[in-house]
Protein backbone atom coordinates (compact mmCIF):
# COMPACT_ATOMS: atom_id res chain seq x y z
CA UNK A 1 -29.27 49.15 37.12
CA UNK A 2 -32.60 51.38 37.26
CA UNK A 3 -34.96 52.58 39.59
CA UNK A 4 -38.31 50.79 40.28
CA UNK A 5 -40.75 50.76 43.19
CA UNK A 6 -41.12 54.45 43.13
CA UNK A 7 -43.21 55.77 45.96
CA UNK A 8 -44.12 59.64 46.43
CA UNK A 9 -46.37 60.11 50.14
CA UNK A 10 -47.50 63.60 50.33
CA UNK A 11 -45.25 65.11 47.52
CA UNK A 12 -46.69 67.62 46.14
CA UNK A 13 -50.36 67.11 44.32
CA UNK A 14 -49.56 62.96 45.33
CA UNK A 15 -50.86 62.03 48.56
CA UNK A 16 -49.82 58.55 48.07
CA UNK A 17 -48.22 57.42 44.42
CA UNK A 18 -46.44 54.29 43.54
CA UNK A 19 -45.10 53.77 40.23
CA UNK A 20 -43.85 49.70 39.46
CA UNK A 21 -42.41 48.15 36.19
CA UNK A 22 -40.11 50.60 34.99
CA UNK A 23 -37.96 50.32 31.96
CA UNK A 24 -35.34 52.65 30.14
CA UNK A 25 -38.03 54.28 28.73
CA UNK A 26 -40.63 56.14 30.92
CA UNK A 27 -43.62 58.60 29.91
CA UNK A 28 -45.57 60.49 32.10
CA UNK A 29 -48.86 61.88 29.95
CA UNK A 30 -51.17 64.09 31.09
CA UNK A 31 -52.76 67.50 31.49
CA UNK A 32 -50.83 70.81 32.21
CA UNK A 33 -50.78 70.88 36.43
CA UNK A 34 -51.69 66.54 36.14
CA UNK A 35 -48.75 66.00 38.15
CA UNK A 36 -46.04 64.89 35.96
CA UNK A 37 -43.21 67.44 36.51
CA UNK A 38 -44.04 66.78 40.60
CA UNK A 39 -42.96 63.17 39.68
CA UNK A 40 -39.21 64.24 37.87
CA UNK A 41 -38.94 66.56 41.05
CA UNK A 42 -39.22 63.42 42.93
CA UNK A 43 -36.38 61.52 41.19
CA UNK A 44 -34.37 64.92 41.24
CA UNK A 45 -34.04 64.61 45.07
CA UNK A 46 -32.15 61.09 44.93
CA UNK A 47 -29.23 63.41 44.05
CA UNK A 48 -27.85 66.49 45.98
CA UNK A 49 -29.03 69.54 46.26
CA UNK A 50 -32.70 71.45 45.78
CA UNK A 51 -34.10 69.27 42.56
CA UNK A 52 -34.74 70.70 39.54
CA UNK A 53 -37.40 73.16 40.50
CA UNK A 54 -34.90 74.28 42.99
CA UNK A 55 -37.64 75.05 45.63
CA UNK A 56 -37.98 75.35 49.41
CA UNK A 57 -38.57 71.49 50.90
CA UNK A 58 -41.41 72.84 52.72
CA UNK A 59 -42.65 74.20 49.06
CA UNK A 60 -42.72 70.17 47.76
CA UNK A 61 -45.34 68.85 50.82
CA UNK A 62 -48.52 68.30 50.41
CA UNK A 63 -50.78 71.29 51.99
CA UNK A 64 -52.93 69.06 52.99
CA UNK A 65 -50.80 65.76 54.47
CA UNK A 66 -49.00 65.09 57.34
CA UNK A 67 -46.68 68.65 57.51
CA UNK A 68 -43.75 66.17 55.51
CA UNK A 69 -43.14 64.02 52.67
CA UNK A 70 -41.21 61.00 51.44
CA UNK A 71 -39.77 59.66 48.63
CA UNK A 72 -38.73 56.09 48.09
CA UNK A 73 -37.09 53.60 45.25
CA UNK A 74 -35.14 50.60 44.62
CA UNK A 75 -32.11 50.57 42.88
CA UNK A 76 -32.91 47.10 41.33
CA UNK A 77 -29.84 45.39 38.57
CA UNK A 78 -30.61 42.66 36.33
CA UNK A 79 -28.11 39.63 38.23
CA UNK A 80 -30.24 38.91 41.21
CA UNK A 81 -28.51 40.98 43.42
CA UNK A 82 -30.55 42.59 46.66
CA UNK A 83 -32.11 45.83 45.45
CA UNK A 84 -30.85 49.17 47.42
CA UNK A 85 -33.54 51.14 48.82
CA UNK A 86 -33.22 54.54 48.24
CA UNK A 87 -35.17 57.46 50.52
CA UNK A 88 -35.23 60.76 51.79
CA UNK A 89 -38.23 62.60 53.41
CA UNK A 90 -39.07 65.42 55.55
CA UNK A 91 -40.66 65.60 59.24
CA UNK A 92 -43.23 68.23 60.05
CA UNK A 93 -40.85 69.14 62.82
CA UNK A 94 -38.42 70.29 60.86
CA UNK A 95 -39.80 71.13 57.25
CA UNK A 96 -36.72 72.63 56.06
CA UNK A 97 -34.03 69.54 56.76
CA UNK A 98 -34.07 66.94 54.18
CA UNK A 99 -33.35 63.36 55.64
CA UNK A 100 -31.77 60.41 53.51
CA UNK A 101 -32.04 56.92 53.98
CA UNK A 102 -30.58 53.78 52.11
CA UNK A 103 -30.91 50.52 53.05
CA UNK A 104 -32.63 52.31 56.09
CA UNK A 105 -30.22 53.32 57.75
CA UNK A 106 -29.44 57.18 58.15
CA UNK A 107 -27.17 58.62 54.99
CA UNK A 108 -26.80 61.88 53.52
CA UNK A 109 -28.11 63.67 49.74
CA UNK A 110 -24.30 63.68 48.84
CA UNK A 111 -24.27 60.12 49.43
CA UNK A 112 -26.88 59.20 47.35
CA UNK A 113 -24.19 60.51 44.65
CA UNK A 114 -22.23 57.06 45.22
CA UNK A 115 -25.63 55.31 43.81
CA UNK A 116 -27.07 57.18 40.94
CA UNK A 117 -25.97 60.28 38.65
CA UNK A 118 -28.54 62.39 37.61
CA UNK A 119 -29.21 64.64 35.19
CA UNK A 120 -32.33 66.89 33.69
CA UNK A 121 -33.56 69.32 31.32
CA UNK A 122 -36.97 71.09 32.16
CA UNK A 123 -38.68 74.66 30.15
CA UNK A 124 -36.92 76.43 32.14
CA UNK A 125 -33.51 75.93 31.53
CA UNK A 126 -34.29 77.07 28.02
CA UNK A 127 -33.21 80.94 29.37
CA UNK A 128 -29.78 79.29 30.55
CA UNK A 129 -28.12 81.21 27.69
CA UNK A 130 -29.72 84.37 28.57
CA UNK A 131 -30.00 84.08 32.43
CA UNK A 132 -27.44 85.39 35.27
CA UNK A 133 -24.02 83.89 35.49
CA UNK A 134 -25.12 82.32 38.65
CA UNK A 135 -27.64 80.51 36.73
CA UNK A 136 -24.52 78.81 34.49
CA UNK A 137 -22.43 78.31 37.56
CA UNK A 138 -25.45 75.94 38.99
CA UNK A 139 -25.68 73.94 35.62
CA UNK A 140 -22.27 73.30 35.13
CA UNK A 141 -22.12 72.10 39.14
CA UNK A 142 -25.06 69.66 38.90
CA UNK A 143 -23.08 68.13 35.96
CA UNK A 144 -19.88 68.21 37.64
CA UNK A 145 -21.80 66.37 40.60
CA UNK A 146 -23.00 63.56 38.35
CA UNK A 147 -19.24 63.10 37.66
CA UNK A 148 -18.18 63.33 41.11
CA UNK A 149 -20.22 63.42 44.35
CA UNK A 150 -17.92 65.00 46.24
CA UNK A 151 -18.41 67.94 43.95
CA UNK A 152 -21.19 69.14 46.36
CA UNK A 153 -18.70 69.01 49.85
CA UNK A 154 -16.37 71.32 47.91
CA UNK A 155 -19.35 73.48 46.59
CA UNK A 156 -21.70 74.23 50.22
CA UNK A 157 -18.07 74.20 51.62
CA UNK A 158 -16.45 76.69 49.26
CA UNK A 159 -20.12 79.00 49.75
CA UNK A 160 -20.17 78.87 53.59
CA UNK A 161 -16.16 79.85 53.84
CA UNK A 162 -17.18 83.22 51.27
CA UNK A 163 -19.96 84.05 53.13
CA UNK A 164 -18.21 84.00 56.67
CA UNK A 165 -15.45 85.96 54.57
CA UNK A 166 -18.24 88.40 53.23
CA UNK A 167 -18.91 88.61 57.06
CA UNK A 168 -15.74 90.03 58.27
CA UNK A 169 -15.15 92.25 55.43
CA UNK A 170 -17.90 93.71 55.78
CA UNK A 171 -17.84 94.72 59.51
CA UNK A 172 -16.60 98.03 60.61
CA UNK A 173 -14.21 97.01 62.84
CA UNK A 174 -10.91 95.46 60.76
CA UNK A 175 -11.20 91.54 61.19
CA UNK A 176 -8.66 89.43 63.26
CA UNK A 177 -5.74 88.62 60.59
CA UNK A 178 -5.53 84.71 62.00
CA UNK A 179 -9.43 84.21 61.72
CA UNK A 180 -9.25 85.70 58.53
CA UNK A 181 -6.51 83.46 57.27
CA UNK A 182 -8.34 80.51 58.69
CA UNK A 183 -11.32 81.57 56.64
CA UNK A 184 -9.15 81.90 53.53
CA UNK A 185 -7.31 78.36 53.76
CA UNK A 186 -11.22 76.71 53.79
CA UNK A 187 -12.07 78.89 50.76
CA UNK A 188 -8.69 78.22 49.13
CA UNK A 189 -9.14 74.50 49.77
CA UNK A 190 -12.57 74.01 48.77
CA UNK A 191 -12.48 76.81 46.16
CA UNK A 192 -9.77 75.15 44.47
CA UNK A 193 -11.44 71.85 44.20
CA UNK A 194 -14.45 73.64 43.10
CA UNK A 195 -13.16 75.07 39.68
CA UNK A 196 -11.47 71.90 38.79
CA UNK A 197 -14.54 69.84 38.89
CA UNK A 198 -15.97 72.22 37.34
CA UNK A 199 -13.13 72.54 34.48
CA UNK A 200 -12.79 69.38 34.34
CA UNK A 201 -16.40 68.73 34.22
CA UNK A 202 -16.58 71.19 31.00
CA UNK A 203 -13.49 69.84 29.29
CA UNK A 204 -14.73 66.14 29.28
CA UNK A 205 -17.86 67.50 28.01
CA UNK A 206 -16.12 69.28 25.08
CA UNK A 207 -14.26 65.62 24.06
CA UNK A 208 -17.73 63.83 24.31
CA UNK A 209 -19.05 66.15 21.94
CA UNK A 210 -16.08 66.15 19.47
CA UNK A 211 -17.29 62.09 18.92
CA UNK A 212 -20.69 63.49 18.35
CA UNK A 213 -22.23 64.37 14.24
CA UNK A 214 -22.67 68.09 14.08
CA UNK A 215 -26.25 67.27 13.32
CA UNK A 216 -29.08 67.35 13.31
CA UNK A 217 -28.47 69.12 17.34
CA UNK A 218 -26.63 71.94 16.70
CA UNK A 219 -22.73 71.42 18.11
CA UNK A 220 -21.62 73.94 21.10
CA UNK A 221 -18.49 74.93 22.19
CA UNK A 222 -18.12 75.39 26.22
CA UNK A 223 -14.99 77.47 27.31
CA UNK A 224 -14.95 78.03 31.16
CA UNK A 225 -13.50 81.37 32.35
CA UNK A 226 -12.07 80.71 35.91
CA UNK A 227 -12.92 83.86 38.26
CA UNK A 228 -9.72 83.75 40.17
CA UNK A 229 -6.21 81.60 40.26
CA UNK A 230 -7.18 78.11 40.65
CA UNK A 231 -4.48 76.16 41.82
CA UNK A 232 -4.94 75.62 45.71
CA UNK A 233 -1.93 77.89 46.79
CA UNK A 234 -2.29 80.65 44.44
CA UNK A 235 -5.11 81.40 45.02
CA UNK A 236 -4.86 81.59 48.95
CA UNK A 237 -2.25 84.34 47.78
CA UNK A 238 -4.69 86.11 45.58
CA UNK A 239 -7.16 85.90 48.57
CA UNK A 240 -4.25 87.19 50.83
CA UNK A 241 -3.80 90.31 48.62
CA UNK A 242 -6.56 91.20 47.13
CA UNK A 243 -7.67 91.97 51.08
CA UNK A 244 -7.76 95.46 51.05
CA UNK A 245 -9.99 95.71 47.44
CA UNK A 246 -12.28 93.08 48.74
CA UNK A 247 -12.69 95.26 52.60
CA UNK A 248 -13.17 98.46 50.24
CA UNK A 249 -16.28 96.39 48.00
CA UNK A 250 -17.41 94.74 51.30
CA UNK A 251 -17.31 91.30 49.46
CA UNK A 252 -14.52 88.72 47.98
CA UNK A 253 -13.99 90.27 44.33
CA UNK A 254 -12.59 86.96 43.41
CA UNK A 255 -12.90 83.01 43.58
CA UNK A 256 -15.32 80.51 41.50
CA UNK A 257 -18.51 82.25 43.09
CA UNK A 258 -17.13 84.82 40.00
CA UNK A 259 -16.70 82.08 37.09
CA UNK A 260 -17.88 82.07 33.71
CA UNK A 261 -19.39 79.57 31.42
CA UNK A 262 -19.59 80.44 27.90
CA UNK A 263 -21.41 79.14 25.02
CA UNK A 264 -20.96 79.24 21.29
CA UNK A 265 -22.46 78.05 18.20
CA UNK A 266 -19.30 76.53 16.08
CA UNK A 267 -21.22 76.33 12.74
CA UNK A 268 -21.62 80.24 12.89
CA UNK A 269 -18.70 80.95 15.80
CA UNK A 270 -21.63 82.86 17.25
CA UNK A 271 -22.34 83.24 21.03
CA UNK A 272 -25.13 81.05 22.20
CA UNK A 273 -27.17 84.04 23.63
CA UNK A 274 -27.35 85.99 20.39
CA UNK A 275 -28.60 82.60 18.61
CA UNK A 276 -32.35 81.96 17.92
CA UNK A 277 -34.43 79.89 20.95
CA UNK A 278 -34.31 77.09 18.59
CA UNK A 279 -30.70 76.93 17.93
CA UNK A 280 -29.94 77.43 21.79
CA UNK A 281 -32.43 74.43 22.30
CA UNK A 282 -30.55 72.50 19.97
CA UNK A 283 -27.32 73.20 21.58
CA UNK A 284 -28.77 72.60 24.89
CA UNK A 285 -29.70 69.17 24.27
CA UNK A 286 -26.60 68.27 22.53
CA UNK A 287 -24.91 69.30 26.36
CA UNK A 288 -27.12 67.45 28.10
CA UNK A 289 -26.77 64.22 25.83
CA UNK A 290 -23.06 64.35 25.98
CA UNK A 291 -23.06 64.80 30.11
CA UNK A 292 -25.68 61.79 29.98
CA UNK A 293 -23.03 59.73 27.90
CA UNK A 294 -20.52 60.57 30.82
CA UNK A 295 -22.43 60.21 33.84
CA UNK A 296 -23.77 56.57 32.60
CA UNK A 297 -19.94 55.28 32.30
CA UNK A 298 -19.44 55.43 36.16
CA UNK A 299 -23.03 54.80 38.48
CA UNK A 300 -26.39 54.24 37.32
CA UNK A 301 -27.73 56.84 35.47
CA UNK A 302 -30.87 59.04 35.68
CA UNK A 303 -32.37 62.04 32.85
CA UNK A 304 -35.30 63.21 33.02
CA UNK A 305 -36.74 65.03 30.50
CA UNK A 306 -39.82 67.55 31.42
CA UNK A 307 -41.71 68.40 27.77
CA UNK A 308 -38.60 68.29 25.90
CA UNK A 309 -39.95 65.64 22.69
CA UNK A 310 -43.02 67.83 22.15
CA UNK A 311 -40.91 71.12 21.09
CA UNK A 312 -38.80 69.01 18.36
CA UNK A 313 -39.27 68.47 14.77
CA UNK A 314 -39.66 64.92 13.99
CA UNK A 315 -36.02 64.64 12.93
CA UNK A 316 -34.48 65.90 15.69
CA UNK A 317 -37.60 63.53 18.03
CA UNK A 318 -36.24 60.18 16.28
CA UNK A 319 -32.95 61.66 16.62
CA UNK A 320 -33.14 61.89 20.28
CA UNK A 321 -35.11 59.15 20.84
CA UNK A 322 -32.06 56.71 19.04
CA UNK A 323 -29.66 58.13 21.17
CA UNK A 324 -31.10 57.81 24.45
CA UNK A 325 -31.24 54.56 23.48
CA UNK A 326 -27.83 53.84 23.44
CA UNK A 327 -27.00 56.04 26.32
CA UNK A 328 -27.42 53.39 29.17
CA UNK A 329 -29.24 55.96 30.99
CA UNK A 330 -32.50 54.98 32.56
CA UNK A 331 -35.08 57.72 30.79
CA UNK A 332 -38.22 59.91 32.14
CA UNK A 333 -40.10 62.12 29.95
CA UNK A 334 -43.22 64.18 30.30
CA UNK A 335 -45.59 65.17 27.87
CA UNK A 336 -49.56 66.43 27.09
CA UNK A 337 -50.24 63.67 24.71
CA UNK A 338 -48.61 60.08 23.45
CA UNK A 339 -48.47 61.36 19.66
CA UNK A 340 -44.64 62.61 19.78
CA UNK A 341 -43.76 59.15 21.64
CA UNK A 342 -44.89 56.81 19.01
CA UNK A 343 -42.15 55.10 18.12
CA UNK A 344 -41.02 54.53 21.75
CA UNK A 345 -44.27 53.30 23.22
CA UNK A 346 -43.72 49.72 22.38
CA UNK A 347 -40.76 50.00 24.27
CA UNK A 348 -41.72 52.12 27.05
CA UNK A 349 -43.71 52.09 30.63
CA UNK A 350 -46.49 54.31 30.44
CA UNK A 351 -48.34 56.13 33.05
CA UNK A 352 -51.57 58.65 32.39
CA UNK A 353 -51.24 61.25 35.21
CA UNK A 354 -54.29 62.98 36.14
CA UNK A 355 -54.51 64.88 39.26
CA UNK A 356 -52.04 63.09 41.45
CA UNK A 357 -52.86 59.47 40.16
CA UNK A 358 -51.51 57.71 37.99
CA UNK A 359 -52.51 55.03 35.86
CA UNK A 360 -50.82 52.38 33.93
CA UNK A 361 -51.31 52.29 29.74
């Protein structure tokens, strides 16, 4: 299955875009500020969450439409089956709540989980190595959600229980010990679920990449370093007595909004943030292939790819390229020019994007 009949209405730079005739492969060419990358944020809202810019809804509508925006697709297969219609949009009412649709009736961005994993890699996400621990906790969780869509329930779930915690421990006067402990059991509950998606998440990652050659992508090793008990009950005990510590900090000093992912290089058993950008690019990819490989054995599968075949050498291009190929994924790519997609383009939809419009090659 794959999405076709793209429309973006007021998205960004496109006041009204419609993209038909899509196939695994799918370039987007053009200029630096064309448009492209708008496009990829598109797609990136058919899963949960704030897309792969990660910016305000009221950020991704057009300054000069309707106060909104909308994005629609079809979820089309290849057996003649009715196509699912896919949408979500925002109202210049309320600018900051995301709506869903499928089939048009009302749904939710979790739910869109049950029809398509996706998955992305964009110039930013080169720092991932470097950037806050927050920063890792995010990528591993939009992986994990690929995997599981319930992964975001347990995740806004497990954040809104700390905060409320946060609340109380931070107030002067000492917090009520039974609202406290009702706090606790949500942030035990959801907490818990939390770091096993997420270890699990990491750990089937880690056997996908044991089937994979070590090159020419560098191969990583992920180890996940949990920031508190994770079994449901103990840690509703840790939460229980680590009480006092946490009232003294004025914040919960432990719990998954405290774990860990950590990257190494196994050729030189070196940490990924002390290898060169190129290696960590290398190793990057190689993640995001494997999770691909996952995420297309369950749903239908989405990557986009914003100027990632541009930055390779041509080994490592044809290299990715081939294995995309077999991934089952449905694939969007960006780039300035067509050069570095040569040997795709006979096999690929192609659309020049120049200031909001598209065109078909």
């Amino acid at each position: 299955m794959a999405l076709d009949q793209i429309t973006l209405s007021f998205f960004r730079n496109h006041s009204e875009t419609r993209l038909e005739g899509t196939r695994q492969f799918n370039l987007l060419v053009g200029e630096n500020g064309a448009g492209k990358t708008n496009i990829l944020e598109a797609l990136s809202l058919f899963a949960a969450g704030r897309g792969l810019r990660r910016a305000a809804l009221s950020e991704m509508a057009d300054a000069g439409g309707v106060g909104g925006f909308a994005v629609g697709a079809s979820l089309i297969d290849d057996h003649g089956q009715e196509p699912v219609r896919l949408g979500t949009h925002t109202e210049a009412a309320r600018p900051g709540r995301r709506l869903v649709r499928v089939n048009g009736s009302d749904s939710s961005a979790v739910a869109l989980g049950e029809w398509l994993a996706i998955g992305w890699l964009t110039p930013a996400m080169d720092r991932l190595f470097t950037d806050s621990a927050g920063a890792r906790r995010r990528f591993v969780d939009r992986m994990a959600l690929a995997l599981d869509p319930l992964h975001a329930r347990h995740a806004s779930r497990y954040e809104a229980a700390l905060r409320e915690r946060n609340r109380l421990l931070s107030d002067d006067r000492p917090p009520e010990a039974s609202w406290l402990e009702g706090i606790e059991a949500q942030m035990a509950e959801h907490g818990s679920a939390l770091a096993q998606g997420r270890l699990s998440t990491i750990s089937q990652i880690m056997e996908q990449l044991a089937l994979l050659p070590e090159e020419p992508f560098a191969r990583p090793a992920l180890t996940y370093d949990a920031g508190g008990p994770i079994p449901h009950a103990e840690f509703a005990e840790a939460l229980r007595a680590n009480r006092q510590r946490d009232r003294a900090a004025g914040r919960s000093l432990i719990g998954p909004h405290r774990d860990e992912l950590r990257v190494y290089m196994t050729g030189k058993n070196a940490p990924a943030a002390s290898c060169s950008t190129g290696e960590q690019k290398a190793m990057l990819i190689a993640i995001i292939l494997a999770h691909s490989d996952l995420a297309a054995k369950g749903r239908p599968s989405l990557l986009l790819l914003d100027e990632v075949a541009a930055h390779l050498d041509p080994l490592r291009r044809e290299a990715l390229f081939s294995r995309l190929r077999n991934s089952g994924a449905q694939v969007w790519l960006t780039g300035t020019e067509l050069a570095p997609f040569d040997s795709i383009r006979a096999e690929a939809a192609i659309w020049k994007v120049t200031g909001g419009s598209l065109d078909r090659l």
